[in-house]
Protein backbone atom coordinates (compact mmCIF):
# COMPACT_ATOMS: atom_id res chain seq x y z
CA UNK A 1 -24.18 5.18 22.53
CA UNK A 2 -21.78 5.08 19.86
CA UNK A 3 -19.27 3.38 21.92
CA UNK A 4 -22.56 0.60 22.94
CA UNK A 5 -23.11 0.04 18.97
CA UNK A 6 -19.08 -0.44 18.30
CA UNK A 7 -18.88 -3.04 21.05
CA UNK A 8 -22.43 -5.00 19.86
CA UNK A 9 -21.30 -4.86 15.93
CA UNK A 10 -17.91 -6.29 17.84
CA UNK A 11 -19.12 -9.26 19.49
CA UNK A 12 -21.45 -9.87 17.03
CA UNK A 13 -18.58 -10.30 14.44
CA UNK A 14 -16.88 -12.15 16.64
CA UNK A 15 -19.59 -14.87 16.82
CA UNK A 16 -20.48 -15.38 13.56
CA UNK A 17 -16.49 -15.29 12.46
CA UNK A 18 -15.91 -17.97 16.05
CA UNK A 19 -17.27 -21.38 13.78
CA UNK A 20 -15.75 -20.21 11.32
CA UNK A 21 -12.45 -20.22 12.84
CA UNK A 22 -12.92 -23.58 14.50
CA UNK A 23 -13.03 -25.19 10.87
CA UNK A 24 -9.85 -23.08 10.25
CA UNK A 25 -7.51 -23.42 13.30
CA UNK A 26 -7.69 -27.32 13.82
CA UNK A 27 -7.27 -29.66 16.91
CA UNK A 28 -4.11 -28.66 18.22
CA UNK A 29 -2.63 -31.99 17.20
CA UNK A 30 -0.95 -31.03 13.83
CA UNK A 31 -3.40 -32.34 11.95
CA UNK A 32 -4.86 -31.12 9.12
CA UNK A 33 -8.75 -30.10 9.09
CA UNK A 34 -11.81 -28.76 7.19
CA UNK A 35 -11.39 -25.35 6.71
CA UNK A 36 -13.60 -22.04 5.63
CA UNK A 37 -10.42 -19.68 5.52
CA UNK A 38 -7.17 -20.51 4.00
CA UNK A 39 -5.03 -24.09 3.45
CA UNK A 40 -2.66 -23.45 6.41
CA UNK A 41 1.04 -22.21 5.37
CA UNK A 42 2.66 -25.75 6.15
CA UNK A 43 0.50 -26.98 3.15
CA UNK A 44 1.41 -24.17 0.63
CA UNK A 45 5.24 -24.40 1.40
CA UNK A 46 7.27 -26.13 -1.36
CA UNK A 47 8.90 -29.08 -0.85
CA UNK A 48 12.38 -30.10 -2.52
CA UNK A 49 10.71 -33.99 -2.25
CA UNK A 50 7.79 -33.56 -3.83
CA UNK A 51 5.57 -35.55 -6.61
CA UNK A 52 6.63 -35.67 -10.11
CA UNK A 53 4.50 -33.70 -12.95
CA UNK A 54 4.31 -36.39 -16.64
CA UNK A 55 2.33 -34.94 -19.38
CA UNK A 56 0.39 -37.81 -21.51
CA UNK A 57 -0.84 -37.61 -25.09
CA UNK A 58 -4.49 -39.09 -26.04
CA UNK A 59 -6.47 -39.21 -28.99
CA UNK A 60 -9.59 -37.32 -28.44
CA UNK A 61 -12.67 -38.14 -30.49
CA UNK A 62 -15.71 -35.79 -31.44
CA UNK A 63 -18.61 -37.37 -29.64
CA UNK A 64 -20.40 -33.73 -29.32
CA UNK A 65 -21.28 -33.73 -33.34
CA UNK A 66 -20.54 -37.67 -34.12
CA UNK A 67 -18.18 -37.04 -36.88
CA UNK A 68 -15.30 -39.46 -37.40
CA UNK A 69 -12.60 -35.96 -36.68
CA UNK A 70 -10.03 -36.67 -33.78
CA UNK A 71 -7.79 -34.30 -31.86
CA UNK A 72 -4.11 -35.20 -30.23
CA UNK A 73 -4.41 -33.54 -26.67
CA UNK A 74 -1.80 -33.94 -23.85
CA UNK A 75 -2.81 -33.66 -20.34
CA UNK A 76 -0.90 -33.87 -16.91
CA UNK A 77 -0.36 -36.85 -14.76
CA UNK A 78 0.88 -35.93 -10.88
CA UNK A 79 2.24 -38.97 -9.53
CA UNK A 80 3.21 -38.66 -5.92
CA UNK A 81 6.31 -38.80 -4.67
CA UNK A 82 7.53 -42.91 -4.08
CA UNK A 83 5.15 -43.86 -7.27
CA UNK A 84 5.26 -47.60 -7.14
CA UNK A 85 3.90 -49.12 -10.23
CA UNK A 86 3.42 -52.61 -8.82
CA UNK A 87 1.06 -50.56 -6.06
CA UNK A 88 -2.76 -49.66 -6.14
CA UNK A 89 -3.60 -45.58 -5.86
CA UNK A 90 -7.06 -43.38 -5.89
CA UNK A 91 -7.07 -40.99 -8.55
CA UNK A 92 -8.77 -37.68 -9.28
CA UNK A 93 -9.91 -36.25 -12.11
CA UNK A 94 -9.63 -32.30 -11.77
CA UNK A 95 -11.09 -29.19 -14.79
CA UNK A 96 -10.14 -25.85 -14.71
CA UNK A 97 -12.60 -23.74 -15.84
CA UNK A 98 -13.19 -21.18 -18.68
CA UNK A 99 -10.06 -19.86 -19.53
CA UNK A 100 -8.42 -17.39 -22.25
CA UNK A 101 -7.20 -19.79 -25.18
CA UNK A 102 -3.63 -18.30 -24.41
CA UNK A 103 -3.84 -20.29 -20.75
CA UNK A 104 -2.14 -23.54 -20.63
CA UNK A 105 -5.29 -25.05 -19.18
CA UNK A 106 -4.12 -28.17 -17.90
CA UNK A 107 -1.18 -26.20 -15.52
CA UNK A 108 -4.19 -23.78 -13.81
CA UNK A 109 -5.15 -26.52 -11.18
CA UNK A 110 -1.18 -27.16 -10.31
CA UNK A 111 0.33 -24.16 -10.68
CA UNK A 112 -2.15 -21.04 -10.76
CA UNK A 113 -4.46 -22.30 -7.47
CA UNK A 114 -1.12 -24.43 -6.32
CA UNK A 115 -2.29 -27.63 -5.26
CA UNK A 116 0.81 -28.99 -6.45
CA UNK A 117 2.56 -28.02 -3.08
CA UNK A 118 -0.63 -29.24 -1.26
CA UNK A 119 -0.69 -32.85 -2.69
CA UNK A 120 2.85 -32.70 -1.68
CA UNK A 121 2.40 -31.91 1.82
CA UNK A 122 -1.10 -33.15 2.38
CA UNK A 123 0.96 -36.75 1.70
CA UNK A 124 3.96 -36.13 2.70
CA UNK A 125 2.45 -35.32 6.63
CA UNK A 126 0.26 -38.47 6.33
CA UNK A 127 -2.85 -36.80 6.37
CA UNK A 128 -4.47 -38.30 2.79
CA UNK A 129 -3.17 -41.69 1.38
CA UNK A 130 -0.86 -41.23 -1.69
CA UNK A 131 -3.35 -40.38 -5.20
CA UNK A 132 -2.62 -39.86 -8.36
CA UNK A 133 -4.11 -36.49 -9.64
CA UNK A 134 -5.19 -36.09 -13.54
CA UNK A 135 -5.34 -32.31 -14.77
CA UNK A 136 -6.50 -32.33 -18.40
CA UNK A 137 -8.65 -29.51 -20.69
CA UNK A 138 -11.83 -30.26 -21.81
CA UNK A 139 -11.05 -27.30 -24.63
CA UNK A 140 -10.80 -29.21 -28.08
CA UNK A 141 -9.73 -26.39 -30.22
CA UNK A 142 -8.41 -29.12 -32.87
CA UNK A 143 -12.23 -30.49 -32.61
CA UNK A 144 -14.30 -27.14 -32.54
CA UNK A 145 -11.97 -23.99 -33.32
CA UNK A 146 -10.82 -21.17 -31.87
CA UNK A 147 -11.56 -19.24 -29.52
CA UNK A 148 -12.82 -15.42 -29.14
CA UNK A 149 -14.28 -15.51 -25.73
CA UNK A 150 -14.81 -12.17 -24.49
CA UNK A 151 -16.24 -13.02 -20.89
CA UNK A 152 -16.16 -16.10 -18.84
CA UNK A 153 -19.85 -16.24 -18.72
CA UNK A 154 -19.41 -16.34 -22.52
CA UNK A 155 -21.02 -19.06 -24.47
CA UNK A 156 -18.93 -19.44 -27.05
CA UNK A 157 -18.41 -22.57 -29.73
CA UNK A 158 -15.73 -24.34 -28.83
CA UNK A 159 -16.90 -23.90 -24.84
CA UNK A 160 -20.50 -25.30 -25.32
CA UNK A 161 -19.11 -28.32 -28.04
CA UNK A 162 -15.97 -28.97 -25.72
CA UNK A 163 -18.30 -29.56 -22.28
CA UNK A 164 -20.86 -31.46 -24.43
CA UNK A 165 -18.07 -33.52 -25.29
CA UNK A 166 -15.98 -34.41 -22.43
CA UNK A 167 -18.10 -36.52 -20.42
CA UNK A 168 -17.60 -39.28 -23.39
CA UNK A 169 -13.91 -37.88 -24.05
CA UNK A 170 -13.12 -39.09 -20.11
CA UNK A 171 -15.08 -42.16 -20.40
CA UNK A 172 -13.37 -43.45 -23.87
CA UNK A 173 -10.47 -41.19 -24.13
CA UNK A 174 -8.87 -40.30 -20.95
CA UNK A 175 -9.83 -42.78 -18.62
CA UNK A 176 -8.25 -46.11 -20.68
CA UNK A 177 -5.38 -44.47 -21.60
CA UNK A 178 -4.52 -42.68 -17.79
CA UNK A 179 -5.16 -46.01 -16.21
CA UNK A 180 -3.30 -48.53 -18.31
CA UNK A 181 0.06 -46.32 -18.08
CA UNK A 182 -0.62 -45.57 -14.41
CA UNK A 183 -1.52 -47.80 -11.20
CA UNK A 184 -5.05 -47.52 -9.89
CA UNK A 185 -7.29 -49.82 -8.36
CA UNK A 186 -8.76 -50.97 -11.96
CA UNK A 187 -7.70 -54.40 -12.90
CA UNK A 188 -7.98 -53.74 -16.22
CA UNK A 189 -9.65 -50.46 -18.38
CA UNK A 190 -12.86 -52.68 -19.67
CA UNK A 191 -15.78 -51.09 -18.44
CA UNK A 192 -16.35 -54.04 -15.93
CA UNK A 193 -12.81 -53.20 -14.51
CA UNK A 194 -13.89 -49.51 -14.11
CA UNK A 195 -17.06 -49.79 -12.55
CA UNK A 196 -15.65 -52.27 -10.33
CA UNK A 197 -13.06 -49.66 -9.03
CA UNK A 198 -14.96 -46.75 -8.75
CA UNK A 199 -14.85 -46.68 -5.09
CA UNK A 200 -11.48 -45.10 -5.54
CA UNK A 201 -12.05 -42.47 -8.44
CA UNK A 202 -12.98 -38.96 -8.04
CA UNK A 203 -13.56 -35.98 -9.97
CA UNK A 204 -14.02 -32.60 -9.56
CA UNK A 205 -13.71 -28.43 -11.41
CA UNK A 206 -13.91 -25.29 -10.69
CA UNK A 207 -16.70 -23.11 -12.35
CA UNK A 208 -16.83 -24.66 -15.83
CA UNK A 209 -15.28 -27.41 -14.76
CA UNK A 210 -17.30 -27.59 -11.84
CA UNK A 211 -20.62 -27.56 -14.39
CA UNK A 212 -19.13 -30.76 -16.35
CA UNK A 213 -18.20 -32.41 -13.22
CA UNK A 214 -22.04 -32.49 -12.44
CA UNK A 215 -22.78 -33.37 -16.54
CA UNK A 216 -20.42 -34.90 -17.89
CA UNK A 217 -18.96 -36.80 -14.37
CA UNK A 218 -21.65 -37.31 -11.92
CA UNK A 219 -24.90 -37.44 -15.13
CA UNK A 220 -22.78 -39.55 -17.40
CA UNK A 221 -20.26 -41.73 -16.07
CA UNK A 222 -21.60 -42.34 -12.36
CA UNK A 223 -20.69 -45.82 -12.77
CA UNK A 224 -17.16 -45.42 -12.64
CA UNK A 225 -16.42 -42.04 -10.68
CA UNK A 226 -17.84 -42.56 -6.91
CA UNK A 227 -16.32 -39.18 -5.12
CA UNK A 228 -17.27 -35.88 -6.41
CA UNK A 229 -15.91 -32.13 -5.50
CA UNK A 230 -17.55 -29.21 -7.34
CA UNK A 231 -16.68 -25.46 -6.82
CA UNK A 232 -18.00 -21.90 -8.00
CA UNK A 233 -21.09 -23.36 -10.41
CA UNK A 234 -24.04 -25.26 -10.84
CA UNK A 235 -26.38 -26.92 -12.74
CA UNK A 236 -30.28 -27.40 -12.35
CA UNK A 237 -30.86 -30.48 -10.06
CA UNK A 238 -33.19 -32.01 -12.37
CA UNK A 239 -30.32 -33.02 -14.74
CA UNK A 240 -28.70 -34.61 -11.41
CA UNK A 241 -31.66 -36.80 -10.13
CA UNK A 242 -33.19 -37.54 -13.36
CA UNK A 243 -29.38 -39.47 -14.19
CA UNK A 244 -28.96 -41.19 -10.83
CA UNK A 245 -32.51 -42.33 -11.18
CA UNK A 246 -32.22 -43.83 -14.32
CA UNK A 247 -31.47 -47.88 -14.99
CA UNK A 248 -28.02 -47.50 -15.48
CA UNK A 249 -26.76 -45.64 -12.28
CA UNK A 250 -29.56 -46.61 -9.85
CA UNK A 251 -27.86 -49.07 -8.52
CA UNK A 252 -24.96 -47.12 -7.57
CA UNK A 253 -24.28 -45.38 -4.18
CA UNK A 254 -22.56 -41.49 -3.78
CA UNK A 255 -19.44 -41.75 -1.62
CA UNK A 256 -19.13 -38.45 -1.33
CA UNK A 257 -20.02 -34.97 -2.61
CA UNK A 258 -17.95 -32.00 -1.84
CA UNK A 259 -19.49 -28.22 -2.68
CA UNK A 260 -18.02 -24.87 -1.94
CA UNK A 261 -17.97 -21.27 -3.23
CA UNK A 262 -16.72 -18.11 -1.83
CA UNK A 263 -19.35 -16.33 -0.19
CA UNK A 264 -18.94 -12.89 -2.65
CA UNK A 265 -18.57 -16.03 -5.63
CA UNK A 266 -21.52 -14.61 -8.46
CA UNK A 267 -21.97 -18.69 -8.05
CA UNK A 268 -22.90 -18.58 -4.55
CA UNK A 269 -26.95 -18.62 -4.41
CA UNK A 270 -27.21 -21.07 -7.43
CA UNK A 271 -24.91 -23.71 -5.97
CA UNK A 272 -26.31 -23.42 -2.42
CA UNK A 273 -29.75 -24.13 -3.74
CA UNK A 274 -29.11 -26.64 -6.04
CA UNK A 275 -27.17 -28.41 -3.08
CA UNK A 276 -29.98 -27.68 -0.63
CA UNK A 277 -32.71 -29.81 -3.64
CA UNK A 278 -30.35 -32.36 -3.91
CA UNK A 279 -30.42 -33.11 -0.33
CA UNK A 280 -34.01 -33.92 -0.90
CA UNK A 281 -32.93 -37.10 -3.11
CA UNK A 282 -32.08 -40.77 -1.17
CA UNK A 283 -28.51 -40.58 -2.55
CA UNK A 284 -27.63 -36.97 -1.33
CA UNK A 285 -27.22 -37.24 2.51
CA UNK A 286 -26.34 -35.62 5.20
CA UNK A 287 -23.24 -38.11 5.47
CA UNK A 288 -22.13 -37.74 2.08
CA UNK A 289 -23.17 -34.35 0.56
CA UNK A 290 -20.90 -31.31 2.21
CA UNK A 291 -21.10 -27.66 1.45
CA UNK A 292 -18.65 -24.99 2.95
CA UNK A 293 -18.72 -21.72 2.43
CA UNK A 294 -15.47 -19.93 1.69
CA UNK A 295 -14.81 -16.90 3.89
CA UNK A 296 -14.79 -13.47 2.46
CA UNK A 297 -14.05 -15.71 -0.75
CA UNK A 298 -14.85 -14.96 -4.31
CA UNK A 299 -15.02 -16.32 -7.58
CA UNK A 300 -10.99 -16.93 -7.21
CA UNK A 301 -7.93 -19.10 -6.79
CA UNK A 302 -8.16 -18.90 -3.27
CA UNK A 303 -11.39 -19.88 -2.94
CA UNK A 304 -10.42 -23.30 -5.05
CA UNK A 305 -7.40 -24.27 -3.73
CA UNK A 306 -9.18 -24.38 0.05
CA UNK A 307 -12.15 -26.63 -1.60
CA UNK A 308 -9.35 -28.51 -3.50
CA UNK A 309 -7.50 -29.14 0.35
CA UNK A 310 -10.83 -29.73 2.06
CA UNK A 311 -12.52 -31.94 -0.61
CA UNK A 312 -8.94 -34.75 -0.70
CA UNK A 313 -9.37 -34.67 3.18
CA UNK A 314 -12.89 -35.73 2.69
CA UNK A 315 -12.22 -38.02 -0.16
CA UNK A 316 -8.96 -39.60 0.53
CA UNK A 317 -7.98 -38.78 4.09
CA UNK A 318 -6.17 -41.04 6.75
């Protein structure tokens, strides 16, 4: 009997873990797919040709409390390999997410999850067109203070001021000053130039992050930013609709909407049911709203990089 119940848990395991590994293990052809797993070795490998890392200085301004205070920040510019500044590119906007104030926040995206090496590769084997990846913080320490975060569920100061803040600190601050020193598909950085090219402008986080993407990307600037990727958080879906309702971004049509958390992720049930009520709203479809569930994943860098790797095939795949 015991032998019966090893072989049933067996084949059971094997069923549910079969889809799965259909996402994972491709077409055969070499190219690269949707996965549920892990971004496939050929895609984590370094590569001695790869895109070049700039760092850019802004002016940030303190929207959050309206004084007249400002902040120097730097953030990082990936610019893939072949740049051409006479050509047109897609660009992403990508947060970390609540961090230590010793982490060099804008490097977590390239260096601690590693999609460095799979922007690289992910262009360098054809499968997504060349883009231009931004990596900034939305921590204004120079704006709101230090620091003393004892838990990344902690609501400190400079957290809740900083996310207030950055969906205006993108629109003003980052946004004109990334795209006049880099080649995108805005003419020009006047807020006709940017709506107009929003059809080739994505953003997306990872928990915190993940939270502004939906409030400060998607609820305030849904004019210009058209593709969205949001991993590991949530927020209610009220906040959502209630925005893309509203005069100014009714208008305006979701390209795309990429979720995903690791199925241990503390995030898990919260994202999965706000997706689930967005779906229930015209602009959330089943053609444009994804959610994949990473296996055996957690609240971790693994979990984000395969999101990361999934949502640019969605976004800007060949």
């Amino acid at each position: 009997m015991r032998f019966k119940k090893l072989i049933s848990d067996m084949t059971a395991l094997a069923i549910s873990v079969f889809p799965l590994c259909l996402l994972a293990c491709g077409n055969g052809d070499g190219k690269a797919n949707i996965t549920a797993w892990e971004v496939p070795d050929k895609y984590r490998a370094a590569r001695a040709d790869g895109g070049e890392i700039v760092e850019l200085t802004y002016t940030a301004h303190d929207y959050a409390l309206g004084t007249d205070n400002t902040e120097q920040k730097t953030l990082n510019v990936y610019l893939p390999e072949g740049y051409d500044a006479e050509a047109q590119y897609d660009i992403m906007y990508l947060l970390h997410g609540t961090d230590p104030q010793t982490v060099d926040h804008k490097n977590t995206w390239l260096y601690t999850v590693g999609v460095k090496n799979v922007l690289d590769n992910l262009i360098a084997y054809g499968d997504i067109k060349p883009v231009i990846v931004v990596t900034p913080s939305f921590y204004s320490y120079g704006l709101y203070g230090d620091d003393d975060m004892k838990s990344i569920k902690d609501v400190s100061t400079v957290k809740q001021y900083s996310s207030d803040n950055f969906g205006r600190e993108l629109r003003y601050d980052i946004i004109p000053v990334v795209e006049s020193a880099y080649s995108t598909y805005a003419t020009d950085v006047t807020q006709d130039g940017l709506t107009a090219s929003r059809d080739h402008r994505a953003m997306a986080g990872l928990s915190n992050g993940c939270r502004i993407t939906y409030t400060g990307g998607m609820a305030e600037n849904f004019d210009y930013i058209s593709y969205f990727g949001c991993y590991s958080a949530s927020v209610d879906s009220d906040t959502i609709t209630t925005a893309l309702d509203s005069d100014a971004f009714k208008d305006f049509k979701l390209n795309y909407m990429f979720n995903a958390d690791g199925i241990y992720d503390f995030a898990y049930n919260g994202h999965k049911k706000m997706y689930d009520e967005l779906l229930k709203h015209d602009k959330f479809t089943a053609d444009n709203t994804e959610y994949v569930e990473i296996a055996f994943g957690y609240h971790s860098a693994r979990s984000w990089r395969v999101a990361f790797y999934d949502s640019m095939l969605r976004f800007f795949g060949r």
